[in-house]
N, C-alpha and C. Protein backbone atom coordinates (compact mmCIF):
# COMPACT_ATOMS: atom_id res chain seq x y z
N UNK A 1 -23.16 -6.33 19.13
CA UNK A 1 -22.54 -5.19 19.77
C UNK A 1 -21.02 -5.26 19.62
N UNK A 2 -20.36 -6.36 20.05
CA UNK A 2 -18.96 -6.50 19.86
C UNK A 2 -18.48 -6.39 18.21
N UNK A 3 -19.34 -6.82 17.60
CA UNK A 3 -19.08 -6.68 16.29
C UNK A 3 -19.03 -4.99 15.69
N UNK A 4 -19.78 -4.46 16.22
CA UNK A 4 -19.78 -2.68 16.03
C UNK A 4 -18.52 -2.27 16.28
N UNK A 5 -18.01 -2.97 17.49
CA UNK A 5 -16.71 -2.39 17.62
C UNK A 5 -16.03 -2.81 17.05
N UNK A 6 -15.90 -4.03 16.89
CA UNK A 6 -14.38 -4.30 15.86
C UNK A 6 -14.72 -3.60 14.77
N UNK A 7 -16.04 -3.31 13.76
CA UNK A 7 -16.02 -2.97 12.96
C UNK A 7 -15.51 -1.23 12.59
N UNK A 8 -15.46 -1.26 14.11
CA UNK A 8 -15.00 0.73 14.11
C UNK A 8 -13.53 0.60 14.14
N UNK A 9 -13.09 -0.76 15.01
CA UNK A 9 -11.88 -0.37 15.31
C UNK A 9 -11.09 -0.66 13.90
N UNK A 10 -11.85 -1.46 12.83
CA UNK A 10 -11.03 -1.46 11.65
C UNK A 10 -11.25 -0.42 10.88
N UNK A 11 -12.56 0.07 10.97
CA UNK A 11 -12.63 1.21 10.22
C UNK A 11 -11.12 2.46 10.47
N UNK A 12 -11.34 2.23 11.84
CA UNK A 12 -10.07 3.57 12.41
C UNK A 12 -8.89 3.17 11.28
N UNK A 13 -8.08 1.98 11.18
CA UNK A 13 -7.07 1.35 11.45
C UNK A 13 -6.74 1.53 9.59
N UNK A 14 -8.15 1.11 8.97
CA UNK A 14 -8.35 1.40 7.48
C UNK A 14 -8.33 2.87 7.15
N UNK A 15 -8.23 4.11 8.03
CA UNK A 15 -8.49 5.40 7.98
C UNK A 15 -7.14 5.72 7.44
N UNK A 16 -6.30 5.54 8.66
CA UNK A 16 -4.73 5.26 9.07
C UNK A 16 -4.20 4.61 7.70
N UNK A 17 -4.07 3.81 7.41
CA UNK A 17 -3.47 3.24 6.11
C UNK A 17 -3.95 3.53 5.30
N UNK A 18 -4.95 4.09 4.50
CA UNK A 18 -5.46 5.01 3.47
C UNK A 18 -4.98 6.35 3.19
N UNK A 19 -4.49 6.77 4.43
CA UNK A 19 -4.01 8.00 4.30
C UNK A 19 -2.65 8.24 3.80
N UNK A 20 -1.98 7.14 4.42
CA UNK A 20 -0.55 6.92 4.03
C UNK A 20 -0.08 6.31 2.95
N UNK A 21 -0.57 5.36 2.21
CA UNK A 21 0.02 4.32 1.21
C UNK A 21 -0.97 4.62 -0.05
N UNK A 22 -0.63 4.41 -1.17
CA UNK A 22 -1.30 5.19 -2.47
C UNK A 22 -1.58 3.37 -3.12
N UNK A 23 -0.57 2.43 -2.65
CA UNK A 23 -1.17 1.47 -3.00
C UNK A 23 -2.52 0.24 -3.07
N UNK A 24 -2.90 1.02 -1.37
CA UNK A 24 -4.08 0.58 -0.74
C UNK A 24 -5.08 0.64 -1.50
N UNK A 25 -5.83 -0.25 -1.34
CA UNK A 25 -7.64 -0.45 -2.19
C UNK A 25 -8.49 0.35 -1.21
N UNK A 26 -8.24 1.61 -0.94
CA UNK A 26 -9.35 2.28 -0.32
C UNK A 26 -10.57 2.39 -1.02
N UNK A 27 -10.65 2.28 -1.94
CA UNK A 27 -12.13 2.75 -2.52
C UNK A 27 -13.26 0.82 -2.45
N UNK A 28 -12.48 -0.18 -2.85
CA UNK A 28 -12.94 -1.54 -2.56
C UNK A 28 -13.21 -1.39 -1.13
N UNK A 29 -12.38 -1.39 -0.19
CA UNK A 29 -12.46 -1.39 1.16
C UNK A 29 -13.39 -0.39 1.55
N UNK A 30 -14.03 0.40 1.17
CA UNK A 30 -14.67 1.57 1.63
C UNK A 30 -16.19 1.08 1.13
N UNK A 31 -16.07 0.54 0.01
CA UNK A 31 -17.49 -0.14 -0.69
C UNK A 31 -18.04 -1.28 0.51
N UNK A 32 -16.92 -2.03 0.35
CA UNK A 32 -16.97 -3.55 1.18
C UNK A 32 -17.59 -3.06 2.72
N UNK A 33 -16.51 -2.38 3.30
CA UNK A 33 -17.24 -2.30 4.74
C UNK A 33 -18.24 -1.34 5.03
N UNK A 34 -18.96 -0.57 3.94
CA UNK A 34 -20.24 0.06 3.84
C UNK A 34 -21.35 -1.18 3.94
N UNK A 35 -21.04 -1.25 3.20
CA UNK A 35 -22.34 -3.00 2.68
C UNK A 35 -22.16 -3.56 3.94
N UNK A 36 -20.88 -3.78 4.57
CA UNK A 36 -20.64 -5.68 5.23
C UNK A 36 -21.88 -4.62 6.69
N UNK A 37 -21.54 -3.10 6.92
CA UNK A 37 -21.70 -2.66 8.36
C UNK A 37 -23.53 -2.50 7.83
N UNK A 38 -23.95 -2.24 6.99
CA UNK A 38 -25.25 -2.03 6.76
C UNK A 38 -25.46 -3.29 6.43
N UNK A 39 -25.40 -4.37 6.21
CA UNK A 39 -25.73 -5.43 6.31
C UNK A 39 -25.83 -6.50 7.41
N UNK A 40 -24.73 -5.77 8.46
CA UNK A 40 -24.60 -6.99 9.50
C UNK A 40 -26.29 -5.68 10.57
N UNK A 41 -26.46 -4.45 10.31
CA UNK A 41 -27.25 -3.88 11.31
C UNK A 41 -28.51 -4.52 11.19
N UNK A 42 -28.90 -4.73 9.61
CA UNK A 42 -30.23 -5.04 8.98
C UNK A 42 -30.40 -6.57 9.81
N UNK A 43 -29.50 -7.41 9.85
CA UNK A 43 -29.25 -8.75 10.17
C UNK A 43 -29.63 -8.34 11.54
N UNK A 44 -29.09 -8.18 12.62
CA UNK A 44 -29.31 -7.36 13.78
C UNK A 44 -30.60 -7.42 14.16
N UNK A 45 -31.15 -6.26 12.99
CA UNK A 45 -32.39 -5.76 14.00
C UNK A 45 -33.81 -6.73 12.81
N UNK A 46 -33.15 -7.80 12.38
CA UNK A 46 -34.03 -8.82 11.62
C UNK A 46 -34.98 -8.20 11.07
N UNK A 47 -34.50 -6.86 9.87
CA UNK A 47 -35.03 -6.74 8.91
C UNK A 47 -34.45 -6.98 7.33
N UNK A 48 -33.56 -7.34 7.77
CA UNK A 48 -32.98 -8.34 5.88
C UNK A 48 -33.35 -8.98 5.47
N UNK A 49 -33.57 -8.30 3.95
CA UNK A 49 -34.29 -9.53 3.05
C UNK A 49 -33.36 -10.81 2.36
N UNK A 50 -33.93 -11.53 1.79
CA UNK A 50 -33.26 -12.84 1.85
C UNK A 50 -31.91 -12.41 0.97
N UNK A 51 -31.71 -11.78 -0.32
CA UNK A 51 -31.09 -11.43 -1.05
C UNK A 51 -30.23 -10.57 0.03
N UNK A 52 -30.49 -10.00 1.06
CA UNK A 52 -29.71 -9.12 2.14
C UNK A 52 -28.79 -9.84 2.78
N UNK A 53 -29.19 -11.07 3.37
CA UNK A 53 -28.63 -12.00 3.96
C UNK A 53 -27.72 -13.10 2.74
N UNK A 54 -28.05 -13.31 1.57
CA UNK A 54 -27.01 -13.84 1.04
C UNK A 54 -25.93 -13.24 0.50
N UNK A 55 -26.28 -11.57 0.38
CA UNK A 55 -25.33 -11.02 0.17
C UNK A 55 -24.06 -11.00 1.17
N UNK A 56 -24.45 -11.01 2.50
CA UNK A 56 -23.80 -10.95 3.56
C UNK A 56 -23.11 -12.42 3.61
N UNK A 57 -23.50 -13.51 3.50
CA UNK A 57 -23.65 -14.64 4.05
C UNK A 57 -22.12 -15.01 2.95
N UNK A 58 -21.96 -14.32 1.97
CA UNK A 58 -21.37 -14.36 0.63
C UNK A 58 -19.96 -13.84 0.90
N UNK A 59 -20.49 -12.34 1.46
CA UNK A 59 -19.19 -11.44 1.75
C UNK A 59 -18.57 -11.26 3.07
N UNK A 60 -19.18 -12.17 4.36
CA UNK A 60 -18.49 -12.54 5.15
C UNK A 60 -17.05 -13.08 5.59
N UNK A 61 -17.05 -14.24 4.33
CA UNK A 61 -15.24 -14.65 4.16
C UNK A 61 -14.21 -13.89 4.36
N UNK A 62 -15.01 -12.40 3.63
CA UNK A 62 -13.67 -11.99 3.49
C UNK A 62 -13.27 -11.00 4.86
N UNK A 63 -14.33 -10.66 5.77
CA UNK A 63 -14.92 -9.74 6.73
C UNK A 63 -13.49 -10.28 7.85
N UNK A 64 -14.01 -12.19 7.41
CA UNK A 64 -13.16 -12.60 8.66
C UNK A 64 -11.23 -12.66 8.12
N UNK A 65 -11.19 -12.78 6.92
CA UNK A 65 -9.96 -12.90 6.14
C UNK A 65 -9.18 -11.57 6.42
N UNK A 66 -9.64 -10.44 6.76
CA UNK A 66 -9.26 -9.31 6.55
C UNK A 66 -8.96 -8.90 8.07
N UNK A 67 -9.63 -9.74 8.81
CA UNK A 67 -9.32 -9.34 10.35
C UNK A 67 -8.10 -9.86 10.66
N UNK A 68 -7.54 -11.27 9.99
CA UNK A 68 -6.55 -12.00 10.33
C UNK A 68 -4.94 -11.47 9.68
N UNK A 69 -5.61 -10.28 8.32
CA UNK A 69 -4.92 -9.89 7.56
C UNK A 69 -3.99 -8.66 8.29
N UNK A 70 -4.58 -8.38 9.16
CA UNK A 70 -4.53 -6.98 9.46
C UNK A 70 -3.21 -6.63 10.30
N UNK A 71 -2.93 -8.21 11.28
CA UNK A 71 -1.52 -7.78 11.98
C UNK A 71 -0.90 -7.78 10.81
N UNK A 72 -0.67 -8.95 9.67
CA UNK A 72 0.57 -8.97 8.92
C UNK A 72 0.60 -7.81 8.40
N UNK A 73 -0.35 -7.04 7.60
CA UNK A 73 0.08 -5.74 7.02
C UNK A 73 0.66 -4.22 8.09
N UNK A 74 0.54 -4.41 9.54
CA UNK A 74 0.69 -3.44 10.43
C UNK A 74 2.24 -3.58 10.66
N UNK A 75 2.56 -5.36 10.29
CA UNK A 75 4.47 -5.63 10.83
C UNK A 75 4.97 -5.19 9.34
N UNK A 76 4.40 -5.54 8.18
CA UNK A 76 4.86 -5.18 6.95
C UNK A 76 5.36 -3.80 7.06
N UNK A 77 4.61 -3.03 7.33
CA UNK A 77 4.13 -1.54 7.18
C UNK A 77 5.37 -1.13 8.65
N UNK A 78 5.46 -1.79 9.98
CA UNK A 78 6.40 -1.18 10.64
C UNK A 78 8.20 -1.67 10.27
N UNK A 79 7.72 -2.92 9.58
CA UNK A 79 9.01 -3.32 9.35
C UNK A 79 9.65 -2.56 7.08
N UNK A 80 9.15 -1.88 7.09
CA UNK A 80 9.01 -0.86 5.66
C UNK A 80 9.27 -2.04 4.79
N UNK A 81 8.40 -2.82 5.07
CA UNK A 81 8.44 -4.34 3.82
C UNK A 81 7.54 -3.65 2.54
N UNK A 82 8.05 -2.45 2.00
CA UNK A 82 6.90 -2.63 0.80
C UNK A 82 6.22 -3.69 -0.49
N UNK A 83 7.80 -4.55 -0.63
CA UNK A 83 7.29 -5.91 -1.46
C UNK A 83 6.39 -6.74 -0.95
N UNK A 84 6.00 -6.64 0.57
CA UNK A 84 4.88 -7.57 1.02
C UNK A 84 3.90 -7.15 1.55
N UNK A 85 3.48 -5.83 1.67
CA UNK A 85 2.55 -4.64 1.42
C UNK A 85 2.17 -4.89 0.26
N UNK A 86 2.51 -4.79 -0.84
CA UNK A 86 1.73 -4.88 -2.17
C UNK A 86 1.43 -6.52 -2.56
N UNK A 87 1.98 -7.37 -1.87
CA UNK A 87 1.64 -8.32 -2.02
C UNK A 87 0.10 -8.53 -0.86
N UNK A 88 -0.04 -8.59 -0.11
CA UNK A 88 -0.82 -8.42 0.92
C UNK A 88 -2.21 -7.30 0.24
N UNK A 89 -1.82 -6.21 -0.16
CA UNK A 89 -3.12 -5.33 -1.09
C UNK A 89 -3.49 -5.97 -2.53
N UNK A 90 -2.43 -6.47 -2.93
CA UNK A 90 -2.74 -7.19 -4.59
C UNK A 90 -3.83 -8.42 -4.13
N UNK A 91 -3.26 -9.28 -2.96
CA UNK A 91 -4.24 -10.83 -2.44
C UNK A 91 -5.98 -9.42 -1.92
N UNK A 92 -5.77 -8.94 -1.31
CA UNK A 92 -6.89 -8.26 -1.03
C UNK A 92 -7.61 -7.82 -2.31
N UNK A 93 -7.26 -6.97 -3.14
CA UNK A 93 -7.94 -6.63 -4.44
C UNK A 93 -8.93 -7.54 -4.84
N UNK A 94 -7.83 -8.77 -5.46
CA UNK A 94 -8.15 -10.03 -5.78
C UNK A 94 -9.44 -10.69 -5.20
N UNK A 95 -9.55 -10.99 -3.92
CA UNK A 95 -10.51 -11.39 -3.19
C UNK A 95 -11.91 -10.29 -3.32
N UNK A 96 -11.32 -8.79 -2.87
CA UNK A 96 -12.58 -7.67 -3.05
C UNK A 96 -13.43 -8.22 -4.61
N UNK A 97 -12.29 -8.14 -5.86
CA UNK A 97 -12.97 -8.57 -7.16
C UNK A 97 -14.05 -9.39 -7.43
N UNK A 98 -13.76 -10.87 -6.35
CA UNK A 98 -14.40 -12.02 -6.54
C UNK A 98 -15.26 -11.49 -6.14
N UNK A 99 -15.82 -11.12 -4.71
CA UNK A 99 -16.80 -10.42 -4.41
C UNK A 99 -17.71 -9.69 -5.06
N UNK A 100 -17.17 -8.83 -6.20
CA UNK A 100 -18.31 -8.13 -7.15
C UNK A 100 -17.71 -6.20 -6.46
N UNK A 101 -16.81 -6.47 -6.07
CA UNK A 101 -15.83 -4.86 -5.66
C UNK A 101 -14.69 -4.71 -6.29
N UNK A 102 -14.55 -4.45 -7.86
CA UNK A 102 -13.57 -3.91 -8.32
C UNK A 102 -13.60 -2.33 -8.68
């Protein structure tokens, strides 16, 4: 349950910075937290298949990497740091890639 929410409240927060910055990986980020939110429900209501769960089990890292990510890009973004905005979306890309989200 708590997880629904954070997962909305990033969704909101990913809405918000998609709209504004042309540099953002909205379309990775939009893939990623489709899968991570239909994957964590299936997990949930213990109908994932095993391949369901390693997919998840896989793309979790980054679920939690991206939560921790999220103040620095909000001070970047209030403090108009664009050199560390694109540094901060370039490390994200990067990571989405490994994942199998380019």
């Amino acid at each position: 349950m708590l997880d629904n929410l954070i997962i909305k409240d990033i969704l909101a927060v990913l809405g918000d910075l998609m709209l504004r910055d042309k540099d953002y990986p909205k379309r990775q980020l939009n893939e990623y937290f489709s899968d991570y939110e239909l994957l964590k429900q299936k997990k949930q209501a213990d109908i994932a298949t095993r391949e369901e769960l390693i997919k998840l089990k896989k793309i979790d890292g980054f679920y939690k990497y991206y939560k921790n990510i999220q103040k620095a890009i909000k001070d970047a973004k209030e403090k108009d740091n664009n050199e560390r905005l694109k540094e901060y979306y370039s490390r994200i890309k990067k990571i989405l890639t490994k994942y199998g989200y380019d």
